[in-house]
Protein backbone atom coordinates (compact mmCIF):
# COMPACT_ATOMS: atom_id res chain seq x y z
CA UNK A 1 20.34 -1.59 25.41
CA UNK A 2 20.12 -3.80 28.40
CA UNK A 3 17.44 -6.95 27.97
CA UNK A 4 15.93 -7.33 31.38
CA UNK A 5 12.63 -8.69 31.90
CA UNK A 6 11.45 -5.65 32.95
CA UNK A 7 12.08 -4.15 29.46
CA UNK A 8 10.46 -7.07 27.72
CA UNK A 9 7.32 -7.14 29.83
CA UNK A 10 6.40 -3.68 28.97
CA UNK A 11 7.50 -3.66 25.37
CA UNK A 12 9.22 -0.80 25.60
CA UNK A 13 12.77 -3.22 24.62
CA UNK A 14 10.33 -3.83 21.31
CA UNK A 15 10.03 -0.18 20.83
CA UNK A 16 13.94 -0.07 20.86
CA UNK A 17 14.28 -3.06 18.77
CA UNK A 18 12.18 -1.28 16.03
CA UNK A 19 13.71 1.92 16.73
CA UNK A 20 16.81 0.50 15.73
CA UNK A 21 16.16 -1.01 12.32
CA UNK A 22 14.96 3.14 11.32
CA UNK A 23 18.42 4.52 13.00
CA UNK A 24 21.30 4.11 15.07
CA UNK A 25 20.53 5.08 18.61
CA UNK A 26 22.37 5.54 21.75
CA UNK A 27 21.56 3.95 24.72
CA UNK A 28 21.33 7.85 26.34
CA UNK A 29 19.29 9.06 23.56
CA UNK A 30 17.01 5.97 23.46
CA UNK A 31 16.61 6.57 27.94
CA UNK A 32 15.55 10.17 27.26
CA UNK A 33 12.72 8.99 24.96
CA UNK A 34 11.68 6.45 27.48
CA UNK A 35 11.46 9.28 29.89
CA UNK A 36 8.97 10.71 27.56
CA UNK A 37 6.91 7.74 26.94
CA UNK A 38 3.52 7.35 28.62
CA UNK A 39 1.54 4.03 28.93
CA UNK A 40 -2.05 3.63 28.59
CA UNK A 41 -4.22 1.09 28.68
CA UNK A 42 -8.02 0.25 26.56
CA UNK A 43 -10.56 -2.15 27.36
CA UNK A 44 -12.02 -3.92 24.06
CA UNK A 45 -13.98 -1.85 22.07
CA UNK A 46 -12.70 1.51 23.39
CA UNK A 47 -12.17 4.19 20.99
CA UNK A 48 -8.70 5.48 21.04
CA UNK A 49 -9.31 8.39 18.35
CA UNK A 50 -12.72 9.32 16.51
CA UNK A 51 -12.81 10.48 13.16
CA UNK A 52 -13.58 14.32 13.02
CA UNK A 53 -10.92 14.70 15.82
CA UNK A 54 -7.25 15.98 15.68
CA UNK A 55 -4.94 12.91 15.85
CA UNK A 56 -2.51 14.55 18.83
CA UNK A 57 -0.66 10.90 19.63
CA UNK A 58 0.96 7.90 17.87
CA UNK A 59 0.52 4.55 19.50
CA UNK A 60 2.89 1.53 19.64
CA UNK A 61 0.71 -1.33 20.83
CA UNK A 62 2.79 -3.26 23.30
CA UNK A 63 -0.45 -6.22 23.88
CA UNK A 64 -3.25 -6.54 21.80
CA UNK A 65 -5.09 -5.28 18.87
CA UNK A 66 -6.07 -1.85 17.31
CA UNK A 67 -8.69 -1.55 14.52
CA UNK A 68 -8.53 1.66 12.08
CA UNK A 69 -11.49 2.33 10.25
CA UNK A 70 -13.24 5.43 8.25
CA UNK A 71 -17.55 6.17 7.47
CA UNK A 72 -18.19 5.71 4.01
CA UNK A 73 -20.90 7.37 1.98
CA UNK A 74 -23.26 4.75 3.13
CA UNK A 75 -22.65 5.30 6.26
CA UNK A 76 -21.32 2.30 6.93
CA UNK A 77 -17.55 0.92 8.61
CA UNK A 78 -14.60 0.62 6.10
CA UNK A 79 -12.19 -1.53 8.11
CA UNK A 80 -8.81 -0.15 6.59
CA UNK A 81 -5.43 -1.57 8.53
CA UNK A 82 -5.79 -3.88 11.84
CA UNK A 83 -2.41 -2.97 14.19
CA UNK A 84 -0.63 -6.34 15.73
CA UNK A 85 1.67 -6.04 18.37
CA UNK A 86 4.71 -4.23 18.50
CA UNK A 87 3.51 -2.04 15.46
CA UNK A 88 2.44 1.54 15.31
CA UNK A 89 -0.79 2.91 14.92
CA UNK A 90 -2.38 6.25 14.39
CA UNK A 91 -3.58 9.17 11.76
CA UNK A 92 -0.26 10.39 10.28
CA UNK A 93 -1.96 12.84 8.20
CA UNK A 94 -3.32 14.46 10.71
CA UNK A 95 -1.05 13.70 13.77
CA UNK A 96 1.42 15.95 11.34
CA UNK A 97 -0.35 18.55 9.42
CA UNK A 98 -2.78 19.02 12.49
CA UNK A 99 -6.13 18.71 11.00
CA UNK A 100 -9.31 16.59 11.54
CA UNK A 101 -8.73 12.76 11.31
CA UNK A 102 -10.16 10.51 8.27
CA UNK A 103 -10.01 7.89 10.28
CA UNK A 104 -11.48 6.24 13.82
CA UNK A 105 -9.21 4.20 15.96
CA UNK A 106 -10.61 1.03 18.30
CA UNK A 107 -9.25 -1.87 20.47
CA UNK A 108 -10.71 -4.92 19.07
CA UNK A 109 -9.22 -6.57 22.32
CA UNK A 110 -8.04 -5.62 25.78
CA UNK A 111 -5.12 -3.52 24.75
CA UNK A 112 -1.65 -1.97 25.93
CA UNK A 113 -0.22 1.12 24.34
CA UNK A 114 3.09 3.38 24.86
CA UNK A 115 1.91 6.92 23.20
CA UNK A 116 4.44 9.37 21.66
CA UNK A 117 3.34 12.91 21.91
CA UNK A 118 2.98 15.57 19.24
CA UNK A 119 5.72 17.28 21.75
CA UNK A 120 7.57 14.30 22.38
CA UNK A 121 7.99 13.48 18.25
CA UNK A 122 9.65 17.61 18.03
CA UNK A 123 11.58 17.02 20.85
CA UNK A 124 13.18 13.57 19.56
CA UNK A 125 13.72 15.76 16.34
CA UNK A 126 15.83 17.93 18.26
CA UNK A 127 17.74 15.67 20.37
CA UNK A 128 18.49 12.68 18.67
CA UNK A 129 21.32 12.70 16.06
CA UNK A 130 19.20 10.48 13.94
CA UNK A 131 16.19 12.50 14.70
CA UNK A 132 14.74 13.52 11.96
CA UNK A 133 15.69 10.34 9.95
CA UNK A 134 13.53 8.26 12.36
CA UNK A 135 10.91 10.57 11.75
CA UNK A 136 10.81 10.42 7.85
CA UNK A 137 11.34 6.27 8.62
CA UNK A 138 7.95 6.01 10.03
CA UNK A 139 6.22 8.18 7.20
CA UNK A 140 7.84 6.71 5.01
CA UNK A 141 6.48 3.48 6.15
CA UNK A 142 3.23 4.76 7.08
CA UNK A 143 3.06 6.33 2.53
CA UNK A 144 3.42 2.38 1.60
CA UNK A 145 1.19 0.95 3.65
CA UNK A 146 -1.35 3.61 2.25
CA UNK A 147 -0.19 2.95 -1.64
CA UNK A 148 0.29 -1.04 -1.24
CA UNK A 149 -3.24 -1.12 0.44
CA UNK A 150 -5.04 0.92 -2.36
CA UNK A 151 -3.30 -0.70 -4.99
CA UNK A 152 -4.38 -4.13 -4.02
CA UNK A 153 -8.06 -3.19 -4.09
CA UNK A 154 -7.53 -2.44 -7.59
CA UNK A 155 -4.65 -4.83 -8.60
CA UNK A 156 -5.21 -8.13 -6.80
CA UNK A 157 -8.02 -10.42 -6.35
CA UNK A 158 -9.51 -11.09 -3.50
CA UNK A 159 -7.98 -14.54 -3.00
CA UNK A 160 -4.71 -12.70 -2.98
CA UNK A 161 -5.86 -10.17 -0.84
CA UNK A 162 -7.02 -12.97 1.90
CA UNK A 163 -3.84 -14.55 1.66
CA UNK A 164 -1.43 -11.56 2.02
CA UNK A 165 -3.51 -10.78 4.79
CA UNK A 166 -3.15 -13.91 6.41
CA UNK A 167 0.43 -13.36 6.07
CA UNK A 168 0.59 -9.83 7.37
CA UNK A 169 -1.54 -10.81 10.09
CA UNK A 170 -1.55 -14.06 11.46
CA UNK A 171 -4.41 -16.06 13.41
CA UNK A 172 -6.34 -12.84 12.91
CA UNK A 173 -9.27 -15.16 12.26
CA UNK A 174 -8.99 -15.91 15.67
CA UNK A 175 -8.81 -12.62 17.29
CA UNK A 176 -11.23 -10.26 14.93
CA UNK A 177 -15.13 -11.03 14.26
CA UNK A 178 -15.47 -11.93 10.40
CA UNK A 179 -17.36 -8.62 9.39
CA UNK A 180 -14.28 -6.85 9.75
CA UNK A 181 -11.90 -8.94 8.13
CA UNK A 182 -14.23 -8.94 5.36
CA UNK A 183 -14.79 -5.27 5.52
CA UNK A 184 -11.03 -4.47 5.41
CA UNK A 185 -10.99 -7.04 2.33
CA UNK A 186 -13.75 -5.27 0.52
CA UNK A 187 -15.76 -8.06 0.05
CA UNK A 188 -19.13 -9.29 1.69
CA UNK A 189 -19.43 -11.77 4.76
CA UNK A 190 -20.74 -14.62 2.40
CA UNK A 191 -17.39 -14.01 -0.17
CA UNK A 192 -14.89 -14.33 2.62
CA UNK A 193 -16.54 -17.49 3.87
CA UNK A 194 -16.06 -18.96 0.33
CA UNK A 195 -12.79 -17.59 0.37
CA UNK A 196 -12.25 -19.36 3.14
CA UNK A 197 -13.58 -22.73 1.99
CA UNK A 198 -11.27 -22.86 -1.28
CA UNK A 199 -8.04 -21.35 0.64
CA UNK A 200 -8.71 -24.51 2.79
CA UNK A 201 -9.57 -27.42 0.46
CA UNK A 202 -6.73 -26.35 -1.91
């Protein structure tokens, strides 16, 4: 695939980049997804998909952030994943099975998005040669984020769960207010600033 500026600017070269660790593409094939491809664009603190709703698109953030979060019983925010640039981001469960979403969507900054289509996903599934294999990639991917996330609630402490997080997402101290960062850590406001304080001073 050609590396223009043009490409870069709009991330879709960073689509095809992550395309290609999943499968082996042509440059045909990967043009006839492009042609596919829409672009849209949130202001911070839109909501891209509301829980209750069908999931009907997957999202590849080209700038910006995305937030998912669920209602728990308390009616309160569960911050679950936060999605960086040039990652995905939606419902798989029910982009795929076509049911009601667990789960809200929101830009927690001025964002950029390409969107792949219900449509678009059975169409690459009949065209590509790879098709399906890119397909079962992204679950795939999508099942251990899920497992790794739920196991380290139970598994790690929450010193280890600041600093994988740190890792997974850097300077997101910077870019997401402290409520949610502690919310997706399950811990309170007043823990993560201690957490905070030793991670620092040691």
């Amino acid at each position: 695939m050609e590396e223009d500026s043009e490409l870069e600017n709009n991330g879709i070269f960073a689509l095809y980049q992550l395309i290609r660790q999943y499968i082996d593409i042509s440059d045909s094939e990967f043009k006839h997804c492009v042609s596919m491809l829409s672009c849209e664009v949130y202001k911070k603190k839109d909501i891209l998909l509301k829980e209750g709703e069908i999931c009907t698109k997957i999202y590849f953030v080209t700038k910006g952030l995305l937030r998912i979060y669920f209602i728990d019983d308390k009616d309160e925010e569960k911050t679950f994943h936060f999605c960086l640039e040039n990652t995905f981001s939606t419902d798989y469960e029910s982009f795929l099975k076509r049911i009601p979403s667990g789960f809200s969507i929101q830009a927690m900054e001025d964002t950029d998005v390409l969107v792949i289509s219900f449509e678009m996903l059975e169409n690459i599934y009949r065209v590509l040669k790879y098709g399906e294999k890119l397909g079962r990639r992204i679950t795939e991917e999508y099942f251990f984020l899920v497992n790794e996330k739920i196991k380290a609630l139970y598994v790690n402490t929450p010193m280890v769960r600041y600093r994988d997080m740190n890792k997974r997402f850097p300077n997101i101290h910077q870019r997401v207010p402290q409520h949610y960062i502690a919310s997706y850590l399950n811990i309170t406001p007043v823990h993560l600033s201690r957490l905070k304080y030793m991670n620092d001073t040691t």
